[in-house]
Protein backbone atom coordinates (compact mmCIF):
# COMPACT_ATOMS: atom_id res chain seq x y z
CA UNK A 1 96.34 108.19 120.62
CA UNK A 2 97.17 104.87 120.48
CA UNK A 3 94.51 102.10 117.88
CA UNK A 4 92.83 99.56 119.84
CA UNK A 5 94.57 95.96 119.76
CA UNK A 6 94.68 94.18 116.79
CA UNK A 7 91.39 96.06 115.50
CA UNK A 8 93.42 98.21 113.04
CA UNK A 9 94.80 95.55 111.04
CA UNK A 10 91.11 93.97 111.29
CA UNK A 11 89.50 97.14 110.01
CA UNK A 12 92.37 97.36 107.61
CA UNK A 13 91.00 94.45 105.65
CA UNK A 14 87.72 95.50 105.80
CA UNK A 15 88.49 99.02 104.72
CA UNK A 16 90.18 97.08 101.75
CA UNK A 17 87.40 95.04 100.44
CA UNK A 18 85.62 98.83 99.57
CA UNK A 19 88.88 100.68 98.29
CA UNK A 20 87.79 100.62 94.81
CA UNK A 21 84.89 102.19 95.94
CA UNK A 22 86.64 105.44 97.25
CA UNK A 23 88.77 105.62 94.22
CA UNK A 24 87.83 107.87 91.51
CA UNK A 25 88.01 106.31 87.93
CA UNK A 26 90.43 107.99 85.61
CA UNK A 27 89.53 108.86 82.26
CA UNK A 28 90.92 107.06 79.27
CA UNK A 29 94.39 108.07 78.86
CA UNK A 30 94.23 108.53 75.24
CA UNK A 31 90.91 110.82 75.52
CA UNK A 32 91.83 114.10 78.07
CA UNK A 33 87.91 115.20 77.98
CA UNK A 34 86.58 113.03 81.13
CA UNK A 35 83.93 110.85 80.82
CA UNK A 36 81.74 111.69 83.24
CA UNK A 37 84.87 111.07 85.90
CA UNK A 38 82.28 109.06 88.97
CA UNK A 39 83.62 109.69 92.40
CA UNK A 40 84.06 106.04 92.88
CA UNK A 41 81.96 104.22 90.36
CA UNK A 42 84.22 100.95 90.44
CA UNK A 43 82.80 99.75 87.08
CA UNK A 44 85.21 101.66 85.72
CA UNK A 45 88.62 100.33 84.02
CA UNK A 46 91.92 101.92 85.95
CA UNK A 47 94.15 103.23 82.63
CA UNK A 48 98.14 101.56 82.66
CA UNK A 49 100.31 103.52 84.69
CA UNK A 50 97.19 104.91 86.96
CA UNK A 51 97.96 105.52 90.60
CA UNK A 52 97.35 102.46 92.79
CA UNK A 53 93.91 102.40 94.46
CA UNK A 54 95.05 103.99 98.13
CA UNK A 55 92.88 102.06 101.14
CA UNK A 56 91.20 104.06 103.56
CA UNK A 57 92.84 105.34 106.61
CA UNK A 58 92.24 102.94 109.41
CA UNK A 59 90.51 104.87 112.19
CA UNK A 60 90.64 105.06 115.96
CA UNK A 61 87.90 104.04 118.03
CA UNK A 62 87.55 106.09 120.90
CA UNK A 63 89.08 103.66 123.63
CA UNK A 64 90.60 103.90 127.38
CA UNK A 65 93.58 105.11 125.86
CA UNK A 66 92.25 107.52 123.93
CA UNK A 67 92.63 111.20 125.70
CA UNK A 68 88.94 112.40 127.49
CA UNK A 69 87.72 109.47 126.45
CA UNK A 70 84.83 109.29 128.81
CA UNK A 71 82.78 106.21 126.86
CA UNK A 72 83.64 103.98 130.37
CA UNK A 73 83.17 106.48 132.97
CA UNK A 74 79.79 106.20 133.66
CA UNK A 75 77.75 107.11 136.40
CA UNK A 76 75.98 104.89 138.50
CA UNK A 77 71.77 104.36 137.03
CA UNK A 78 70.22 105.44 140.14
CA UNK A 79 68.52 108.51 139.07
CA UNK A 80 69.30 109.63 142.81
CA UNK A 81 71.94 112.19 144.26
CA UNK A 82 74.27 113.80 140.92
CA UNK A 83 77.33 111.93 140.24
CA UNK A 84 79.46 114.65 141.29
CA UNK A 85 82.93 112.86 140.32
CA UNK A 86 81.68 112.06 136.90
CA UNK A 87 80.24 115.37 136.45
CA UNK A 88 84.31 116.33 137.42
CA UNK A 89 85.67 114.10 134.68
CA UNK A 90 83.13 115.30 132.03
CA UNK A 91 84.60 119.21 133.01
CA UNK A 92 88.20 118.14 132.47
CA UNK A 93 88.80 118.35 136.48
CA UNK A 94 90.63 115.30 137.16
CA UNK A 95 91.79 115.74 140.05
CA UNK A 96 88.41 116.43 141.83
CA UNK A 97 86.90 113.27 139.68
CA UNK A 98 89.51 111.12 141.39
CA UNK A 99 89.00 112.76 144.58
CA UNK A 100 86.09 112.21 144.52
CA UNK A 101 85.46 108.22 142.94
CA UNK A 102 87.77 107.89 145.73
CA UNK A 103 85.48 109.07 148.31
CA UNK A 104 82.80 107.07 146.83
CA UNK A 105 84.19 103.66 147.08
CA UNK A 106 85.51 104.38 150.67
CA UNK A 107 81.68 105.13 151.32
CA UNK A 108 80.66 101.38 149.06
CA UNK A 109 83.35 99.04 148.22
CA UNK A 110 81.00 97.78 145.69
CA UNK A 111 80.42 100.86 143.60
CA UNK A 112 81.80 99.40 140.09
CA UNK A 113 81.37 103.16 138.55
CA UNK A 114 83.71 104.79 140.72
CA UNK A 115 85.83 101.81 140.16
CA UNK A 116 85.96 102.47 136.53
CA UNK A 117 86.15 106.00 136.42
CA UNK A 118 89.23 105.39 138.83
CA UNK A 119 90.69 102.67 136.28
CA UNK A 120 90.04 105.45 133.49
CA UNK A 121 92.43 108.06 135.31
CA UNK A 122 95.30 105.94 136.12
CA UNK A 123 94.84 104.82 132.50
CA UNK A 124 95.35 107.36 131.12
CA UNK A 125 97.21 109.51 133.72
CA UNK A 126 94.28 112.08 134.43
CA UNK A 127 94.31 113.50 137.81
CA UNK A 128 97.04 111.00 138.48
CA UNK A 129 100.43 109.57 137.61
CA UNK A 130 99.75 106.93 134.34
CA UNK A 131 99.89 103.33 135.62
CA UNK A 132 98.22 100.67 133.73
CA UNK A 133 98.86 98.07 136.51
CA UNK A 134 96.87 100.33 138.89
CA UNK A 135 93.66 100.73 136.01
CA UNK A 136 93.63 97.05 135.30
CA UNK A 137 93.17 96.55 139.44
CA UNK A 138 90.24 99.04 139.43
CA UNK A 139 89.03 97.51 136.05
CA UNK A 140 89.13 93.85 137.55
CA UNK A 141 87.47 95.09 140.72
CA UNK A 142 84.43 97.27 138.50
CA UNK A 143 84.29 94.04 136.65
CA UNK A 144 83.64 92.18 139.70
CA UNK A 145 80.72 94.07 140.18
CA UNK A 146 79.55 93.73 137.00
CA UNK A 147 80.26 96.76 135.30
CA UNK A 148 80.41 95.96 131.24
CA UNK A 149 82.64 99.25 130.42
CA UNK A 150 85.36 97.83 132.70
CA UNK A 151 85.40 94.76 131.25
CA UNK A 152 85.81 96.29 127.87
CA UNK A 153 88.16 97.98 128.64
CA UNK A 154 90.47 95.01 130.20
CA UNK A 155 89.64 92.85 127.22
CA UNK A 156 91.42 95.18 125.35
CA UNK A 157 94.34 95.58 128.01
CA UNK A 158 94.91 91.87 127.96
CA UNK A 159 95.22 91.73 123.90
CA UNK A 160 97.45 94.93 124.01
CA UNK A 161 99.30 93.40 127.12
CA UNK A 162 98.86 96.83 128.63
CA UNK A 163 99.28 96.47 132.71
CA UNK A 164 99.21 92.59 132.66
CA UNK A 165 100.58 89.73 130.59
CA UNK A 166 99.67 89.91 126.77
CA UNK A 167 96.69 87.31 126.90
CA UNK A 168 94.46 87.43 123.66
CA UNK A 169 92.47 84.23 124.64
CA UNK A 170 91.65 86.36 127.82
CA UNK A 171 90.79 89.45 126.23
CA UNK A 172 88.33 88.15 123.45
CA UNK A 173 86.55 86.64 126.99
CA UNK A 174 86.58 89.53 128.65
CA UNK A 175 85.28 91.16 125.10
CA UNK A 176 82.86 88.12 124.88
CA UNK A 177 81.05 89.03 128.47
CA UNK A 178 80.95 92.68 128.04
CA UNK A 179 79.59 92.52 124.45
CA UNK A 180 76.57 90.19 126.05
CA UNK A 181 75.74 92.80 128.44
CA UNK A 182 75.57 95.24 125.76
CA UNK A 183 78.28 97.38 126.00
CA UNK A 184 78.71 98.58 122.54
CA UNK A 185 82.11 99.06 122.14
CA UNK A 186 83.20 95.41 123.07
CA UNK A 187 80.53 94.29 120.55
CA UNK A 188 82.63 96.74 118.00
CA UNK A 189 86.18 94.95 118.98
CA UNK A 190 84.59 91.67 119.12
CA UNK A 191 83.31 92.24 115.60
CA UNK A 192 86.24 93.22 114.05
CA UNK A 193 88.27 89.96 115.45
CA UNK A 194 85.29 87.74 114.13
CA UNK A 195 85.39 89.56 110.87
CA UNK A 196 88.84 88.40 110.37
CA UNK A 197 88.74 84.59 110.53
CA UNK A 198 87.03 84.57 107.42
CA UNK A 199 84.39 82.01 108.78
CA UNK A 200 80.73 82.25 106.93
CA UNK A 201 79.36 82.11 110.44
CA UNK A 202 81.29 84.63 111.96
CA UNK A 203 80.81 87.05 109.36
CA UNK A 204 77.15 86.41 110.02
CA UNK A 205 77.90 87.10 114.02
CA UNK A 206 80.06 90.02 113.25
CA UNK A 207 77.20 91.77 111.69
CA UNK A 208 75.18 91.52 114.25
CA UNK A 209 77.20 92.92 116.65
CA UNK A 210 78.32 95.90 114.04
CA UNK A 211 74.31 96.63 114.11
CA UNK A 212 74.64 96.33 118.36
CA UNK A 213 77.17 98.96 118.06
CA UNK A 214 75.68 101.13 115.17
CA UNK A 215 72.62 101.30 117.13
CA UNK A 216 74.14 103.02 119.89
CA UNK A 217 75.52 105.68 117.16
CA UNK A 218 79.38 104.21 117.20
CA UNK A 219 80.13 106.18 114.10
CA UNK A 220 83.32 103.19 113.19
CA UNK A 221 80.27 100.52 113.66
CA UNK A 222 77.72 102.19 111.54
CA UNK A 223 80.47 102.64 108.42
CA UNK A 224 81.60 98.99 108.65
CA UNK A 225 77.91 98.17 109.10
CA UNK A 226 77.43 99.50 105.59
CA UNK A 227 79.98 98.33 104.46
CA UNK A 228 78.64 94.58 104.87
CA UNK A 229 75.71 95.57 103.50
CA UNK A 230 77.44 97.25 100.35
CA UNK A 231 79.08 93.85 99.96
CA UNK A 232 77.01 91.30 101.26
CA UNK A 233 78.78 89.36 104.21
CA UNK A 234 76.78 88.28 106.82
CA UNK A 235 73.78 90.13 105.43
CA UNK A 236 71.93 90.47 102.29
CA UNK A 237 73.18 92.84 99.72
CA UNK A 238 71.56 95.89 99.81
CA UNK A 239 73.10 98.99 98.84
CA UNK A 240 70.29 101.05 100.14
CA UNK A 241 70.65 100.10 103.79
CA UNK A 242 74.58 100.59 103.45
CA UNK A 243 73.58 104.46 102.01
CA UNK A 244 71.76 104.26 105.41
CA UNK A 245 74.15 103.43 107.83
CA UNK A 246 76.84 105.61 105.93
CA UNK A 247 74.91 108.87 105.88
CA UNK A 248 74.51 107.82 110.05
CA UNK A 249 78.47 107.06 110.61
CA UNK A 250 78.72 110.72 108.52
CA UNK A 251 76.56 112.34 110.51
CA UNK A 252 78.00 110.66 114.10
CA UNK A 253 81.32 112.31 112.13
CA UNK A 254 83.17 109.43 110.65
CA UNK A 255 85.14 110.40 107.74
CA UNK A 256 85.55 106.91 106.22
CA UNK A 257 81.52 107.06 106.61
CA UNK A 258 81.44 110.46 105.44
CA UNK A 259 83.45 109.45 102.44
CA UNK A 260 81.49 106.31 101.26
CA UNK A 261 78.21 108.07 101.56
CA UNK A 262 79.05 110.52 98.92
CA UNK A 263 80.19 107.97 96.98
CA UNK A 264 77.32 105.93 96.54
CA UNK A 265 75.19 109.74 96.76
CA UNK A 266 77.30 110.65 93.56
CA UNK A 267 76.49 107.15 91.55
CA UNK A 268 72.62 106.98 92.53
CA UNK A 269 73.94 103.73 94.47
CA UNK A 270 71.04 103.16 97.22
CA UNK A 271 69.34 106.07 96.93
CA UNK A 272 68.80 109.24 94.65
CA UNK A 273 72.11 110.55 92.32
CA UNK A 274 72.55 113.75 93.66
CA UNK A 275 75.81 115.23 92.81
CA UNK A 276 75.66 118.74 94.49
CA UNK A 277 74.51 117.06 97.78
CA UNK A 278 77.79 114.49 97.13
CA UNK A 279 79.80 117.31 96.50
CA UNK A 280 79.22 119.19 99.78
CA UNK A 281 80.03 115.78 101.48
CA UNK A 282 83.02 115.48 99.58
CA UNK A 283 83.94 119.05 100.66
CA UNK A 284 83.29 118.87 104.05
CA UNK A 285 85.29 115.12 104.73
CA UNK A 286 88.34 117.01 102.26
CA UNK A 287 88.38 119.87 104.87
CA UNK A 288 88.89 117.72 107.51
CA UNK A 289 92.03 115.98 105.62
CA UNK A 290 90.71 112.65 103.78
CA UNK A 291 93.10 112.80 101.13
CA UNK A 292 90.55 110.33 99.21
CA UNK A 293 87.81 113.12 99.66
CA UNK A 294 90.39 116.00 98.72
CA UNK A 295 91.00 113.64 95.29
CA UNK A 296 87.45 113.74 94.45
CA UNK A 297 86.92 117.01 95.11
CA UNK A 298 89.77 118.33 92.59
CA UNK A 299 88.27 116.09 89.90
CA UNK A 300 84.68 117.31 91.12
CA UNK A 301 86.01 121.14 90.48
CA UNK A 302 88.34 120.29 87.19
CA UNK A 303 84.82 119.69 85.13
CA UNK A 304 81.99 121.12 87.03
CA UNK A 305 80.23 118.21 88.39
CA UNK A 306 78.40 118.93 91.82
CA UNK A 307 80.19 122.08 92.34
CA UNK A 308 80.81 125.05 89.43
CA UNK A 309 83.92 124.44 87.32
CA UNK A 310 87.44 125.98 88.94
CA UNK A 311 90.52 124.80 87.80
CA UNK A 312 92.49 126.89 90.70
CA UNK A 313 90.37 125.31 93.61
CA UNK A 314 90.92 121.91 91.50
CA UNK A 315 94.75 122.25 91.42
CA UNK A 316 94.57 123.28 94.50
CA UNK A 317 92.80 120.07 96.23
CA UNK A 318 94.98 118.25 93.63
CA UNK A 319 98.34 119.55 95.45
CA UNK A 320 96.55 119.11 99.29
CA UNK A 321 95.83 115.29 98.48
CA UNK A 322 99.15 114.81 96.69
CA UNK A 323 100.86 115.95 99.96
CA UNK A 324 99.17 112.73 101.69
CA UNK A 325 100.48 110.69 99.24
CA UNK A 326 97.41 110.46 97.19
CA UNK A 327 98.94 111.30 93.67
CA UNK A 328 96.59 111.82 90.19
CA UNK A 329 98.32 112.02 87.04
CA UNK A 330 95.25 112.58 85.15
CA UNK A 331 94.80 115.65 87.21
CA UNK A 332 98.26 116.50 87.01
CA UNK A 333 97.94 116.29 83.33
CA UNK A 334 94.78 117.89 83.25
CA UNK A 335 95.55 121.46 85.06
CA UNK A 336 99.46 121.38 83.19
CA UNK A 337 97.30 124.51 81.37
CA UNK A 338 97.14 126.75 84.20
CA UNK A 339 98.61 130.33 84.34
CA UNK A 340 101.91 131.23 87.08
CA UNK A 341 99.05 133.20 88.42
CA UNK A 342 96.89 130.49 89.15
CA UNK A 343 99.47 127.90 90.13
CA UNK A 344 100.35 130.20 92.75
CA UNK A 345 96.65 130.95 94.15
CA UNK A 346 96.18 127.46 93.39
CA UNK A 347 99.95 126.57 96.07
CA UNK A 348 98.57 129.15 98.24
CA UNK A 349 95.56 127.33 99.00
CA UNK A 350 96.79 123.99 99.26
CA UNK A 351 99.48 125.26 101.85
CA UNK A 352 96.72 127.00 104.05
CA UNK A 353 95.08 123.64 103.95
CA UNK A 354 97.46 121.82 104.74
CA UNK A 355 97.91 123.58 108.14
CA UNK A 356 94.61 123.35 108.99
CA UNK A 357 94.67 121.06 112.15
C-alpha cells in the first residue's frame, strides 16, 4: 500500500501537534504508587529519563493505489439499467469489470465512469497488466467528462509523478477542481497540503474542507477534524466537538480516531469521564496493534482503572507495545514483582498478540 503524495509528512505534523495527548503521564519517579496515571492527560510533568513522547502512526488514506480501493469507481447516477461492470469490480471480478467498462465506452465515448473504473484497473493492475501511463489516459479522458474521482485521482498521480512527469503545481489543480465538485477525498489531500504552509488563512480553509470530507464519513478527515478543534486552528476551540468527530473517525474505524477519543473519554475532556467506556476503546484500538493504545491499556490493567486490576494482562500489553518500539520504564519497573509463572503467561500473551494480523 503505498501513502498518498506528500500527505504523510503533512499528517505527520498534524499528528504531532496532539502527541502529548496520546501519551500516558508517568508517575513521579520517586513515588512507585501512581497517581491516578491519565491515559493522556498532558497536564502532566514527563519524569527525567521518561520515554520520549512517540507520534502517532501516520495513516493511509484509502487511494487509487490502495488494493480494492473502489472510492473512484463509481457508477454512472442514472438510476437506470445496473452497472453491471461496477457491480464486477465491487465482487473482486476484474476481469469481467474491465470487460465490461470496456464495452461501455465502445457503446458512449463519453461515459467518464467506465473511464475511471478502467483508469482504476490499470492502476492498480486488476483485471489487467499495472500501467500507470495507461490509468492516467483513462483518468484524463473521465476528467474530460467531468468526472471529480478521476481528477482526484490524477492530482495525486501528478504530485507522486506516477504515469506522467512529477508536477505538484498540476496536481494541487487537479486537487483544487475535484475538491470544488465535492469529491471528498481531494478536499482531504487538499487539506492536508494547506495545513502545512502554516498560513492563518489556510488553516481556516483546511478546516473546512476536513469538515467536507468528515461529512462524507472519511474516517482520516473526521480525526484531523477533531483534532483542529482540540487545538483551535482554523476553528474555535472546543473540545466537545473534537470528542465528536473522534468518536465518528472511531466508529468509521480509524485507530488514530479511535485512540484520541478514549483519551479525552478517560479525562472528562468534551464530554462525560467515563473510564470503563475509555477502557474498552483502548482495548479494542490495542487489539488492532496501536502500540499507543496497547501502552495505555497495560497502565489501565497495572492499577485497576477502567478495567479490574491484572498485572499478567498488564505485563503482557507492556511487552506487545514494547515490541513496536513503544518502551515504559515505569511499567517495566512496576511489574519487576511478578512470579516466572506470570512472566511466562504474561510472554505468552504478548507473543499471540503479536501475530495477530
Amino acid at each position: 500500500m503505498r501513502r498518498i503524495p506528500r500527505a504523510a509528512a503533512l499528517l505527520a505534523c498534524l499528528i504531532g501537534q496532539t502527541a502529548g495527548l496520546a501519551a500516558a503521564p508517568n508517575p513521579p519517579a520517586q513515588n512507585p504508587a501512581p497517581q491516578k496515571p491519565g491515559a493522556g492527560a498532558p497536564q502532566t510533568p514527563r519524569p527525567p529519563n521518561a520515554p520520549e513522547v512517540l507520534k502517532a502512526p501516520v495513516r493511509d488514506l484509502p487511494s487509487p493505489y490502495t488494493p480494492n480501493y473502489a472510492g473512484g469507481a463509481r457508477p454512472p447516477a442514472t438510476g437506470g439499467t445496473p452497472d453491471f461492470a461496477y457491480g464486477a469490480y465491487q465482487r473482486g471480478q476484474y476481469l469481467t469489470a474491465f470487460r465490461e467498462a470496456t464495452k461501455r465506452i465502445e457503446a458512449d465515448r463519453k461515459d467518464g465512469a467506465a473511464m475511471t473504473l478502467l483508469g482504476e484497473l490499470y492502476n492498480q493492475g486488476l483485471g489487467t497488466k499495472q500501467d500507470p501511463v495507461k490509468a492516467a489516459e483513462w483518468y484524463r479522458l473521465a476528467a474530460a467528462q467531468g468526472e471529480s474521482a478521476a481528477m482526484a485521482s490524477l492530482g495525486l498521480m501528478a504530485m507522486d509523478g506516477r504515469g506522467m512527469p512529477k508536477d505538484p503545481k498540476a496536481g494541487r489543480r487537479w486537487l483544487e477542481e475535484a475538491a470544488g465538485k465535492g469529491q471528498p477525498t481531494a478536499a482531504y489531500n487538499l487539506a492536508l497540503i494547506l495545513l502545512g504552509t502554516g498560513a492563518e488563512a489556510d488553516q481556516a480553509r483546511a478546516a473546512t474542507l476536513f469538515r467536507k470530507a468528515a461529512e462524507a464519513e472519511i474516517g482520516p478527515a473526521q480525526h484531523d477534524l477533531g483534532v483542529l478543534y482540540l487545538q483551535g486552528r482554523g476553528v474555535p476551540k472546543d473540545p466537545s466537538q473534537a470528542a465528536e468527530w473522534f468518536r465518528r473517525a472511531a466508529d468509521n474505524g480509524d485507530l488514530a480516531g479511535e485512540v484520541e477519543f478514549a483519551i479525552l473519554l478517560f479525562n472528562g475532556i468534551g464530554l462525560p469521564k467515563d473510564e470503563a467506556r475509555a477502557a474498552r476503546y483502548f482495548l479494542h484500538a490495542a487489539s488492532r496493534g496501536n502500540a499507543i493504545a496497547q501502552n495505555r491499556v497495560a497502565r489501565l490493567y497495572a492499577v485497576g482503572r477502567g478495567v479490574p486490576k491484572n498485572v499478567v494482562e498488564a505485563a503482557a500489553w507492556n511487552l506487545t507495545a514494547a515490541a513496536q518500539g513503544l518502551s515504559d520504564s515505569w511499567l517495566d519497573q512496576t511489574l519487576t514483582e511478578l512470579s516466572t509463572e506470570e512472566r511466562n503467561r504474561a510472554e505468552r500473551l504478548a507473543g499471540d498478540r503479536a501475530n495477530v494480523k
